[in-house]
C-alpha atoms as a PDB file:
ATOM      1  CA  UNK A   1      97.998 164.066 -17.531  1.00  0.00           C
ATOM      2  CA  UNK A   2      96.975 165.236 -14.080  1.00  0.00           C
ATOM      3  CA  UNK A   3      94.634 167.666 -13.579  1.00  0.00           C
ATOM      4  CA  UNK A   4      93.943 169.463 -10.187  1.00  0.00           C
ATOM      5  CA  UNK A   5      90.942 171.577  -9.175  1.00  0.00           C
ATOM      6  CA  UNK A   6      91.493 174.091  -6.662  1.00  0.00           C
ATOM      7  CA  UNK A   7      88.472 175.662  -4.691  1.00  0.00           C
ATOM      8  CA  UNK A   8      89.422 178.135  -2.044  1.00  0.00           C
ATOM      9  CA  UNK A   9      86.100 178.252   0.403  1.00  0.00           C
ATOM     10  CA  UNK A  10      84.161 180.204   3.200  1.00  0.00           C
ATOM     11  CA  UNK A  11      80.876 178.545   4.233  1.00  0.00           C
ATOM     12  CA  UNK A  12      79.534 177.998   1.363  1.00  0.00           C
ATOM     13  CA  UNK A  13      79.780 173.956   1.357  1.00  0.00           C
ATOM     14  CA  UNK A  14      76.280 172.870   0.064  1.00  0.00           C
ATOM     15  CA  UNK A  15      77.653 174.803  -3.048  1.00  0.00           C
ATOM     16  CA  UNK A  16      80.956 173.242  -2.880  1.00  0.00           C
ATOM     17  CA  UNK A  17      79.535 169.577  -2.406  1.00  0.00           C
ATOM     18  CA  UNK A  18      77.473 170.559  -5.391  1.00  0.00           C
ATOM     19  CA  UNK A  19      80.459 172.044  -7.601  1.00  0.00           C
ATOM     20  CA  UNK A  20      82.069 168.659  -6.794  1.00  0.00           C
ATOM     21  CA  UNK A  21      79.485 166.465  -8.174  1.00  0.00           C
ATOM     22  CA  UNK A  22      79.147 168.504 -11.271  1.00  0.00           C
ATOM     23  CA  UNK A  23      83.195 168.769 -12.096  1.00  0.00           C
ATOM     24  CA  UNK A  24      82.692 164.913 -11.482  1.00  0.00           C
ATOM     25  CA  UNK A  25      80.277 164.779 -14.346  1.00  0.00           C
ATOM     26  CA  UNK A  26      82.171 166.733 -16.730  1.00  0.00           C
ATOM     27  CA  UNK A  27      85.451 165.261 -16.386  1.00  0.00           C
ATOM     28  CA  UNK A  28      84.425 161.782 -16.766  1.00  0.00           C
ATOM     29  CA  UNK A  29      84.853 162.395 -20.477  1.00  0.00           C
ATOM     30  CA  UNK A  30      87.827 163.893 -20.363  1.00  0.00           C
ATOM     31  CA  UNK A  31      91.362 161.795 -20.725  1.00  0.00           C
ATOM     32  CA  UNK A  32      93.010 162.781 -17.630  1.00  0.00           C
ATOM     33  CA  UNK A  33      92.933 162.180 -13.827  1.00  0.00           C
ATOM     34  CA  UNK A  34      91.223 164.842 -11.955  1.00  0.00           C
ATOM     35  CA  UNK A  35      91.618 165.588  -8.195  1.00  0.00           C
ATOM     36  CA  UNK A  36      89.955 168.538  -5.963  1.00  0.00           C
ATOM     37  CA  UNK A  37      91.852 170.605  -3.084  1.00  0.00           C
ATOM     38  CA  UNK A  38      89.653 172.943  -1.482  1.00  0.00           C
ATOM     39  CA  UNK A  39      91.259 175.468   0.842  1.00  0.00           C
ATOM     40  CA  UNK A  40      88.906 175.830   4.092  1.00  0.00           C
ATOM     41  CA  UNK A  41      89.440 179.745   4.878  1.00  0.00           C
ATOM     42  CA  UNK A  42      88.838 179.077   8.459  1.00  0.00           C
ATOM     43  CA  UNK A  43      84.558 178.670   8.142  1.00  0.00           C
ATOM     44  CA  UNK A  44      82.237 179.033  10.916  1.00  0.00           C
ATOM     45  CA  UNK A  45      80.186 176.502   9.481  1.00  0.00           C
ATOM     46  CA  UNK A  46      80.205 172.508   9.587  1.00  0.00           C
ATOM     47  CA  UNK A  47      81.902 171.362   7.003  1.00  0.00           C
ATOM     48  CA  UNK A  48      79.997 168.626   5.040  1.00  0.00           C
ATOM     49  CA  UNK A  49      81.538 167.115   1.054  1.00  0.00           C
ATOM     50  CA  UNK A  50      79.094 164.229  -0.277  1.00  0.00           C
ATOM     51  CA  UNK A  51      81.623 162.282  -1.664  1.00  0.00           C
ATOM     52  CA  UNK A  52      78.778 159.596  -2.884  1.00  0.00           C
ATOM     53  CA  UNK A  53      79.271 161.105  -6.633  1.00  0.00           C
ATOM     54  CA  UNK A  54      82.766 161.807  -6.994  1.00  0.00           C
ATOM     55  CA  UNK A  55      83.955 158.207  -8.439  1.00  0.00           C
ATOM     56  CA  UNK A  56      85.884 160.168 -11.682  1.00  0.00           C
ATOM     57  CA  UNK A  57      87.865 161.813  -8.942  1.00  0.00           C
ATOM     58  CA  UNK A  58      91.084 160.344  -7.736  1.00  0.00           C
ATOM     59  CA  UNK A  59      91.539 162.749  -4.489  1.00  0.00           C
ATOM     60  CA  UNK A  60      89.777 165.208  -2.860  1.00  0.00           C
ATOM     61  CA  UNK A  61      91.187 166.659   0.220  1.00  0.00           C
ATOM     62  CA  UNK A  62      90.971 169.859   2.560  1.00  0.00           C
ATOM     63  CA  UNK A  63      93.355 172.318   3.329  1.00  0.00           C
ATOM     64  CA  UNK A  64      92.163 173.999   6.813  1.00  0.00           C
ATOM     65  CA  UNK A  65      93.321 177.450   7.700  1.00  0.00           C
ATOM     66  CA  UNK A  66      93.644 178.817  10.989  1.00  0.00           C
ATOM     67  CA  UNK A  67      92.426 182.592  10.421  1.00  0.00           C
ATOM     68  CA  UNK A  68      90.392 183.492   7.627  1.00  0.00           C
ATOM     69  CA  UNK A  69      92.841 185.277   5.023  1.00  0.00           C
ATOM     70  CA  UNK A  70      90.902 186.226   1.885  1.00  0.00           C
ATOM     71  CA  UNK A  71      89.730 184.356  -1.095  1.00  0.00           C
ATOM     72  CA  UNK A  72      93.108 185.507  -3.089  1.00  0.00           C
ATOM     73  CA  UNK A  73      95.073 184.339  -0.365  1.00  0.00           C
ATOM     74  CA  UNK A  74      93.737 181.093  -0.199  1.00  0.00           C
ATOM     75  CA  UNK A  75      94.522 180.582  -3.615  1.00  0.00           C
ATOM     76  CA  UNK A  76      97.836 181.749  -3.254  1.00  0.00           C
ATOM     77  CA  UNK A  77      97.974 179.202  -0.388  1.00  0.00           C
ATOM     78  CA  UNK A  78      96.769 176.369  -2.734  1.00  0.00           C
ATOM     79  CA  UNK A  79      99.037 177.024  -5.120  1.00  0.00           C
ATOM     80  CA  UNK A  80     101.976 176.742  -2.932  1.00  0.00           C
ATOM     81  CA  UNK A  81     100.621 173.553  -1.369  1.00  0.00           C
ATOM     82  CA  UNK A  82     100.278 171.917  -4.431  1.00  0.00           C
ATOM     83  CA  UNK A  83     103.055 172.737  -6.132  1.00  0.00           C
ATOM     84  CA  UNK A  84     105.690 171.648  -2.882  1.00  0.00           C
ATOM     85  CA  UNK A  85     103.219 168.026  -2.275  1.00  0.00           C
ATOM     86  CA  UNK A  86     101.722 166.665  -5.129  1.00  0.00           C
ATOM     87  CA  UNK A  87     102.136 165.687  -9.230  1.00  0.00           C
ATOM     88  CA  UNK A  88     100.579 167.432 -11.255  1.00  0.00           C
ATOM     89  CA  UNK A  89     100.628 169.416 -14.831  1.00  0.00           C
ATOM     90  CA  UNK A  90      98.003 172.067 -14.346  1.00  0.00           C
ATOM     91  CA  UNK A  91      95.577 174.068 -11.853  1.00  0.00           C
ATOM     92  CA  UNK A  92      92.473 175.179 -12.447  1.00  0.00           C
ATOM     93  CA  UNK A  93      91.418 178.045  -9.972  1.00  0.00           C
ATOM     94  CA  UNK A  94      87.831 178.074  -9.391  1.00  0.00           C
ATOM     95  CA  UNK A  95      85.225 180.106  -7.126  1.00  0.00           C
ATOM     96  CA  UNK A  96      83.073 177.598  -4.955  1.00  0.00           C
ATOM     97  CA  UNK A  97      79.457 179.099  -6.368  1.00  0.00           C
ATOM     98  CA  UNK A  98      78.785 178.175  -9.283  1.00  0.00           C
ATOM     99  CA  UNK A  99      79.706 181.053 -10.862  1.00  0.00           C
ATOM    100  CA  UNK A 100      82.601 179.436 -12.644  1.00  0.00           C
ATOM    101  CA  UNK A 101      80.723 176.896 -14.761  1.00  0.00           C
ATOM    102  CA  UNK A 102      82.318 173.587 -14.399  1.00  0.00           C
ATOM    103  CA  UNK A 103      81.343 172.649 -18.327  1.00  0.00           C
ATOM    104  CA  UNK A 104      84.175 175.575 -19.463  1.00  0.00           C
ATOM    105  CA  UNK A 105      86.521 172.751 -18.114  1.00  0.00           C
ATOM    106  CA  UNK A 106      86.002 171.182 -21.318  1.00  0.00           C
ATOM    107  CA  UNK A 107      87.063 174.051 -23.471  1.00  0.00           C
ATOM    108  CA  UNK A 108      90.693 174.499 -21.417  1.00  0.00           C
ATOM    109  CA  UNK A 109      91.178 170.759 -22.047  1.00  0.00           C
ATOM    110  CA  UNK A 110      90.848 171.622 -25.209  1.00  0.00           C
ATOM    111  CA  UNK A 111      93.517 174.186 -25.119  1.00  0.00           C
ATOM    112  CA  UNK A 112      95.645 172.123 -23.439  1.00  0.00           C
ATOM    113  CA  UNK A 113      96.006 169.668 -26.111  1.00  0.00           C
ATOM    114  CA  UNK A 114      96.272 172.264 -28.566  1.00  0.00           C
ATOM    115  CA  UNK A 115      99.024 174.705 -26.537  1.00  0.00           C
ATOM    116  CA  UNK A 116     100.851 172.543 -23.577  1.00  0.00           C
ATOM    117  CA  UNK A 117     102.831 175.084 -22.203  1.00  0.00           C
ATOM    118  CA  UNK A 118     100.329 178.334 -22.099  1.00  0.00           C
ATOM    119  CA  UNK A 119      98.679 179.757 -19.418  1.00  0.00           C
ATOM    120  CA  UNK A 120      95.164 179.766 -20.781  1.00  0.00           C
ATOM    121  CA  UNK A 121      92.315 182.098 -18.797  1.00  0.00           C
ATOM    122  CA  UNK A 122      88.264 181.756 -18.807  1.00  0.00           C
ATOM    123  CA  UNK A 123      87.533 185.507 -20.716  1.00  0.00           C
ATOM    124  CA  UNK A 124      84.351 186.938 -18.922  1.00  0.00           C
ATOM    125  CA  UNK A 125      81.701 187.757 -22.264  1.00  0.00           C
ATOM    126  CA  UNK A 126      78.731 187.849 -19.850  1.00  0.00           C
ATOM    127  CA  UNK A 127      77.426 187.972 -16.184  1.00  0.00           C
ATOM    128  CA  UNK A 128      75.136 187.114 -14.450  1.00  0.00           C
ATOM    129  CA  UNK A 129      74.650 189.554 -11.464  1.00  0.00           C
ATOM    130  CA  UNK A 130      72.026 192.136 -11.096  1.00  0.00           C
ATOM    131  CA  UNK A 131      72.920 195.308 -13.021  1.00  0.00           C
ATOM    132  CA  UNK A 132      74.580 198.078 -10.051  1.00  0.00           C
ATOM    133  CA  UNK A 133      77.155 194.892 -10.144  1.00  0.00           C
ATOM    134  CA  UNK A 134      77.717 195.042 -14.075  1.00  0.00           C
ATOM    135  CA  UNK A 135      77.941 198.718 -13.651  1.00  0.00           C
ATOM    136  CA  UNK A 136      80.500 198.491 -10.950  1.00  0.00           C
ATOM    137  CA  UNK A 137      82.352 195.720 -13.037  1.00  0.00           C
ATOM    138  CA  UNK A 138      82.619 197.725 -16.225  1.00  0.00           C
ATOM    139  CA  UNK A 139      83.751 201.368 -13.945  1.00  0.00           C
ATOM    140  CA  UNK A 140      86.490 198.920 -12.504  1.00  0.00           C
ATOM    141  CA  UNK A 141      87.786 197.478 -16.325  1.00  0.00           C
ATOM    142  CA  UNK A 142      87.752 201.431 -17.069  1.00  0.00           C
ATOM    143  CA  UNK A 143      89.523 202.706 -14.546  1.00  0.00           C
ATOM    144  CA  UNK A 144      92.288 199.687 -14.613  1.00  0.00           C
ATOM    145  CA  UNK A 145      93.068 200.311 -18.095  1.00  0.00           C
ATOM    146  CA  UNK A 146      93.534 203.795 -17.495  1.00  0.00           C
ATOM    147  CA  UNK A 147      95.613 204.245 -14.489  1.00  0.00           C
ATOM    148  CA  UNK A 148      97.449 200.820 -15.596  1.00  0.00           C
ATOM    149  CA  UNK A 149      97.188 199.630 -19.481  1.00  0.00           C
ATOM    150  CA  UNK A 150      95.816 196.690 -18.795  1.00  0.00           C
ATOM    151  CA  UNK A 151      92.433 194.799 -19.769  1.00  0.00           C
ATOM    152  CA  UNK A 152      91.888 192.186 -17.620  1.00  0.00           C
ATOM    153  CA  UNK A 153      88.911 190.574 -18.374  1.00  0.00           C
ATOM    154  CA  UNK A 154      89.589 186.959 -16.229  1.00  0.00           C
ATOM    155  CA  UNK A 155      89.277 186.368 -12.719  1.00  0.00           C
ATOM    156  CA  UNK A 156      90.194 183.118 -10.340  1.00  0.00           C
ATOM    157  CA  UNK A 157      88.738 181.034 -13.192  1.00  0.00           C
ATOM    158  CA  UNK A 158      92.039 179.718 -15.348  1.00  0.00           C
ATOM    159  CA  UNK A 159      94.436 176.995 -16.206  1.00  0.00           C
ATOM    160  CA  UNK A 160      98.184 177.397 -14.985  1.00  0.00           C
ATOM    161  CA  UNK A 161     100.699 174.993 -16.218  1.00  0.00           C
ATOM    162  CA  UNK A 162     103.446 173.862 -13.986  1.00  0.00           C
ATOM    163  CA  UNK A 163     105.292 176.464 -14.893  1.00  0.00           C
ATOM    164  CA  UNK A 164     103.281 179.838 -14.008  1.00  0.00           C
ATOM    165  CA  UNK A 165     102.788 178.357 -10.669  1.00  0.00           C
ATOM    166  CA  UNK A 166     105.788 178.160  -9.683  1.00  0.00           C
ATOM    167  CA  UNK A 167     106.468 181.851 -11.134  1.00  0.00           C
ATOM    168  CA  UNK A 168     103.311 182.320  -8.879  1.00  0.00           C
ATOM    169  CA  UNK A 169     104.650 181.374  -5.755  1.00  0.00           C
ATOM    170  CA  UNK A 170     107.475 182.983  -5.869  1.00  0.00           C
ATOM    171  CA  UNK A 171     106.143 186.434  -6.628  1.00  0.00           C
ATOM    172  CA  UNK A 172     104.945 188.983  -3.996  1.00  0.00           C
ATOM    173  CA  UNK A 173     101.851 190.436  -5.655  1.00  0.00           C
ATOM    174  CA  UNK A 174     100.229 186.848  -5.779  1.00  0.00           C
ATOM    175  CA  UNK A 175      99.770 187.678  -2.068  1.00  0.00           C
ATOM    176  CA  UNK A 176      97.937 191.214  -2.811  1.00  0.00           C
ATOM    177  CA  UNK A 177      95.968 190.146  -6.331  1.00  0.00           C
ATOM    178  CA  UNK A 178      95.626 186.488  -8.021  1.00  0.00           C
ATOM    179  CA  UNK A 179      94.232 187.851 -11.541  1.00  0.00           C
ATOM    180  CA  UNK A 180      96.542 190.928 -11.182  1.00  0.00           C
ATOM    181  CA  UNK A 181      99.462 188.872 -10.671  1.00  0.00           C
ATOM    182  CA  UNK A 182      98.810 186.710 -13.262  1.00  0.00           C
ATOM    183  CA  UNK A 183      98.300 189.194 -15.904  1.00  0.00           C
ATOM    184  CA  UNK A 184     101.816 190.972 -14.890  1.00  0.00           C
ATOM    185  CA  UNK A 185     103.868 187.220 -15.096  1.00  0.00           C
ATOM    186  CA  UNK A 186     101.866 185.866 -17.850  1.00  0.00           C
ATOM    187  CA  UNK A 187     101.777 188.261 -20.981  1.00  0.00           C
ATOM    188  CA  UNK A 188     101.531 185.131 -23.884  1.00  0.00           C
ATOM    189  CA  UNK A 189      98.488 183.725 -22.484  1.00  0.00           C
ATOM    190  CA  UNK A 190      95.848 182.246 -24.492  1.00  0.00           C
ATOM    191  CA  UNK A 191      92.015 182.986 -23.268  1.00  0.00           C
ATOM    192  CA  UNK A 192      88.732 180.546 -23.663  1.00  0.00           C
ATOM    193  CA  UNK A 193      85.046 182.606 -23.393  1.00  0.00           C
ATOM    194  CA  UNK A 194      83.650 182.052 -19.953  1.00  0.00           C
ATOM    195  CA  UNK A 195      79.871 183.123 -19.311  1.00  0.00           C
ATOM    196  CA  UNK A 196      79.379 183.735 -15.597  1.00  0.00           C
ATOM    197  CA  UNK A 197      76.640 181.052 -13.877  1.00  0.00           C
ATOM    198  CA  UNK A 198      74.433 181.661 -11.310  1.00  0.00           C
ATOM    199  CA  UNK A 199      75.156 180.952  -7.916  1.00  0.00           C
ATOM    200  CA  UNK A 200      74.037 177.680  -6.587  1.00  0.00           C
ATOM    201  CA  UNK A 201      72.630 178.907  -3.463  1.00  0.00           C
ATOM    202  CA  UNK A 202      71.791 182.552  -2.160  1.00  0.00           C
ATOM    203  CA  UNK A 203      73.045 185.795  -2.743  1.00  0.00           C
ATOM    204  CA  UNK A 204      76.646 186.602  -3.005  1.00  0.00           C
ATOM    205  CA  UNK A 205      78.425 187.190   0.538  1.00  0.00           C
ATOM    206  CA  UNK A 206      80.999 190.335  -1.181  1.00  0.00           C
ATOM    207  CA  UNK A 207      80.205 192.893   0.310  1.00  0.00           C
ATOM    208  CA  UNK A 208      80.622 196.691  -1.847  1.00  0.00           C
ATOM    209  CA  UNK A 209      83.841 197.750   0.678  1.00  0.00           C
ATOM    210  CA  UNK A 210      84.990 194.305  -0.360  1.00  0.00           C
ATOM    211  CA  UNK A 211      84.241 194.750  -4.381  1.00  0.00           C
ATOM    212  CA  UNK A 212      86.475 197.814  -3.615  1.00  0.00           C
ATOM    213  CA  UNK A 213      89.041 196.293  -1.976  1.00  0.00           C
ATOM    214  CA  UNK A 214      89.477 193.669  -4.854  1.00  0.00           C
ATOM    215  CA  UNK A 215      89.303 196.514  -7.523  1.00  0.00           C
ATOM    216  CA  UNK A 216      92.192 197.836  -5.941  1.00  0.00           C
ATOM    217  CA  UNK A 217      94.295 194.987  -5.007  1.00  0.00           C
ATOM    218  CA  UNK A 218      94.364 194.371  -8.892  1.00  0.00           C
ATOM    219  CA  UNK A 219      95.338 197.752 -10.070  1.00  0.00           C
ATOM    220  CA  UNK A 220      98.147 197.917  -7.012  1.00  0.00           C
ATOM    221  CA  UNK A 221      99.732 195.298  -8.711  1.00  0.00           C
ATOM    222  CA  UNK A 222     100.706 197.992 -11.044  1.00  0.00           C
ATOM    223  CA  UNK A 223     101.467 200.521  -9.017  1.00  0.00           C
ATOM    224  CA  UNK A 224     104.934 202.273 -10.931  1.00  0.00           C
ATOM    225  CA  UNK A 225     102.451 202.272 -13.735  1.00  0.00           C
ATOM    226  CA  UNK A 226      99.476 204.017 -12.341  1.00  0.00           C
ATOM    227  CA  UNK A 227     101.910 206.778 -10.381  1.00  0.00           C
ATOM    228  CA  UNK A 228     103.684 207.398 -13.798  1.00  0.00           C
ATOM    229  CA  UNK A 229     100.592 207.915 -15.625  1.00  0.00           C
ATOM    230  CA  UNK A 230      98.946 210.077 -12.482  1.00  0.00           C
ATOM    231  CA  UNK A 231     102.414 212.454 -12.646  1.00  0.00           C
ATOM    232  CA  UNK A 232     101.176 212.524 -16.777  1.00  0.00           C
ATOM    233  CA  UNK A 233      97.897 213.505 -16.336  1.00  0.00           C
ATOM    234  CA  UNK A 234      98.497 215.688 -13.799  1.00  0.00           C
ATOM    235  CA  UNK A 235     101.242 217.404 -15.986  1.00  0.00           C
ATOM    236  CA  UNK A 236      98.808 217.913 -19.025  1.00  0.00           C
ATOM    237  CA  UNK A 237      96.225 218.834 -16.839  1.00  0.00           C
ATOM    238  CA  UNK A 238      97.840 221.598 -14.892  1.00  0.00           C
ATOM    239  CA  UNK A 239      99.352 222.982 -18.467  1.00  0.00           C
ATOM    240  CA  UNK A 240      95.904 222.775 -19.836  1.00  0.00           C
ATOM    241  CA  UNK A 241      93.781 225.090 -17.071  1.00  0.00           C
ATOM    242  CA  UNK A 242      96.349 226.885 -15.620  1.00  0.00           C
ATOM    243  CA  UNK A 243      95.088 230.367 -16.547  1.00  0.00           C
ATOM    244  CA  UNK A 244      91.481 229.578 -15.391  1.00  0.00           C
ATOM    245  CA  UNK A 245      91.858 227.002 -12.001  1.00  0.00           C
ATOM    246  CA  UNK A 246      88.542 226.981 -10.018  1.00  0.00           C
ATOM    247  CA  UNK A 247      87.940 224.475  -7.285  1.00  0.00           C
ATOM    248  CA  UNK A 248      85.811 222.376  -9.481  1.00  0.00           C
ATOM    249  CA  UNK A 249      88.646 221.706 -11.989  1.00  0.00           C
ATOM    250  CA  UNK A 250      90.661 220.683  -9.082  1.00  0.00           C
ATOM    251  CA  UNK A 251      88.390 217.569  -8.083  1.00  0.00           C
ATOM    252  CA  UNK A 252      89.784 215.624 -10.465  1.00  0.00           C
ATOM    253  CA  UNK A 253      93.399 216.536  -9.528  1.00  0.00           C
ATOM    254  CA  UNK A 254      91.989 215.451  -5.364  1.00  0.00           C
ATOM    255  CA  UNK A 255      91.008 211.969  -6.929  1.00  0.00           C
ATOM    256  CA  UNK A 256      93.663 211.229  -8.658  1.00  0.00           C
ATOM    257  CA  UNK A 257      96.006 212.038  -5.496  1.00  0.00           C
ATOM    258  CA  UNK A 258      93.276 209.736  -3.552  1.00  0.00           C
ATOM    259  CA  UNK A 259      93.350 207.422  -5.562  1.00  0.00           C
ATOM    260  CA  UNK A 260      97.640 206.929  -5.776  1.00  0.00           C
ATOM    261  CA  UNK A 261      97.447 206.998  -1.836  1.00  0.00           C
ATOM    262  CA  UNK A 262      94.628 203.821  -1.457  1.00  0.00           C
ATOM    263  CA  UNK A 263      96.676 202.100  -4.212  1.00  0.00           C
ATOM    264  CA  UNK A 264      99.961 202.318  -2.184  1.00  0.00           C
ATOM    265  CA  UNK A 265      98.311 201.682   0.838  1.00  0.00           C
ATOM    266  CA  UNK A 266      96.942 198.253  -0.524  1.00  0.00           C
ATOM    267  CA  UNK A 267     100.155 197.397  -2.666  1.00  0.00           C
ATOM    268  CA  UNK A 268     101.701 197.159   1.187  1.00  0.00           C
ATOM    269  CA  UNK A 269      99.390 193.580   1.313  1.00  0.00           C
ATOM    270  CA  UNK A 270     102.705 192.291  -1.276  1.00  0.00           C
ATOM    271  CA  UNK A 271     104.488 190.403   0.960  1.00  0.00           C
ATOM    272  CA  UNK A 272     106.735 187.772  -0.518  1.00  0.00           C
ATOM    273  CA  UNK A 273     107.820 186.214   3.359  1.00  0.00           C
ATOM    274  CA  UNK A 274     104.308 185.628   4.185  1.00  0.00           C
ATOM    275  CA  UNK A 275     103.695 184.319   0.954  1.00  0.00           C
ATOM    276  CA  UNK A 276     106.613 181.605   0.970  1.00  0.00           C
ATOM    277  CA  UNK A 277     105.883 181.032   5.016  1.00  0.00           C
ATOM    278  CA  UNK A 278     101.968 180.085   3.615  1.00  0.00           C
ATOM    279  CA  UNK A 279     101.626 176.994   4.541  1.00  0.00           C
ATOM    280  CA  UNK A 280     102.356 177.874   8.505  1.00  0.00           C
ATOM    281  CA  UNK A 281      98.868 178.808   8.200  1.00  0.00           C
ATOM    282  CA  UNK A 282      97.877 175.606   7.164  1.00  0.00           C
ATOM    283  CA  UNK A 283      96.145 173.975  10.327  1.00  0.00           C
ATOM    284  CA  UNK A 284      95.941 170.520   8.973  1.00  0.00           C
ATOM    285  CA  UNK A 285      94.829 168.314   5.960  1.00  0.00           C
ATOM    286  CA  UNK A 286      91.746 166.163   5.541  1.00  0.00           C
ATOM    287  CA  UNK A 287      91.977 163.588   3.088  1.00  0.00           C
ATOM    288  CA  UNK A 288      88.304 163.108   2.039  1.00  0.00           C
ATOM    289  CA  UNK A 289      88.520 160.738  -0.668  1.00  0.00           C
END
């Protein structure tokens, strides 16, 4: 069985070259072979991989981008890489931090074994980050359910058989949303509990616009759905304060109609060309190990 980690990074390559030594640890017990691609989103920063611990792992190379694309992107990226140039039977996603703890490797191994052919996700049950972030977090799941009908609880953190990624790469709203895309191709998925780590090293570089933007990108994934429900609410609304309208009771009728306009605007990021054309962006490949 071939297993094949895939990092998508900015920077952050002390936490990388730490994330690498520690998936080396844990899969040493594991009866598969492991490799690592880790997609370079065009860092200002020396790169530097200490490859001095890494004996479990059969390959680790870097994909370097020319411009800086987004996390999703890279991922995207990955995933088409991977699937056109190497052998493998599953992915695993994973954020370059720390926050996806490589020990919860074990438990989709497990899964594996147990279900060959599902998609299986790391479930968030607890974070980590300070509490305006858990607040934000738990507003997002909120609002996603209810402009959408979906409770997506997993982020980068999963394990794709061969055959989601290639359902993957071939699907526009990859480009816009990873975990968004995922839960719209992927329905029958099986889920593992994932407790967000710590970061490695320093405070998280997201900023709050980009927290947004991410929000967003998922639910625009969706976007028949969440204009269908708007035009519903709206409807039952306006029927049920029609005799009595004041300004105030129209601020919710203002966000809604926001809200439908940013989602459109950020469902235009689906772009299926750009997505099969991904690996023009590709610069070129170190092979590390």
């Amino acid at each position: 069985m071939k297993i094949i980690i895939l990092i998508p990074v900015f920077n952050d390559w002390k936490s990388a070259s730490k994330l690498i030594e520690e998936i080396n640890a844990i899969v040493k017990e594991l009866d598969a072979e492991f490799s690592v691609v880790l997609v370079n989103d065009a860092s200002t920063e020396e790169k530097s991989i200490n490859t001095s611990n890494t004996e479990i792992l059969s390959n680790i190379e870097i994909l370097n981008i020319k411009n800086n694309q987004g996390h999703g992107r890279c991922i995207a990226t990955g995933l088409k890489h991977i699937f056109q140039n190497k052998e493998f039977d599953y992915v695993i996603p994973m954020d370059s931090d720390g926050e996806d703890r490589p020990e919860e490797i074990k438990s989709f191994f497990e899964y594996i074994n147990y279900d060959k052919e599902k998609t299986i996700v790391g479930e968030r049950v607890k974070r980590s980050e300070n509490f305006i972030f858990k607040i934000c977090y738990h507003l997002h799941k909120l609002i996603t359910y209810a402009f959408t009908g979906q409770s997506i609880k997993f982020g980068n953190y999963t394990c794709l058989p061969k055959s989601t990624v290639e359902k993957l790469i071939n699907d526009k709203s990859t480009w816009c949303s990873f975990s968004g895309a995922l839960a719209k191709l992927e329905k029958n998925r099986s889920s593992t509990p994932s407790i967000r780590g710590s970061r490695y090293f320093g405070p998280s570089k997201m900023s709050f616009r980009g927290l947004i933007k991410h929000s967003l990108s998922i639910i625009s994934v969706f976007k028949l759905t969440v204009i269908l429900r708007s035009i519903l609410f709206l409807l039952v609304y306006f029927f049920l304060i029609y005799k009595k309208i004041t300004l105030v009771m129209l601020l919710p009728v203002i966000f809604v109609i926001i809200f439908n306009i940013l989602i459109f605007l950020i469902a235009r990021r689906e772009n299926l060309d750009e997505l099969k054309n991904s690996l023009q962006s590709v610069q070129d490949i170190e092979i590390i190990k």
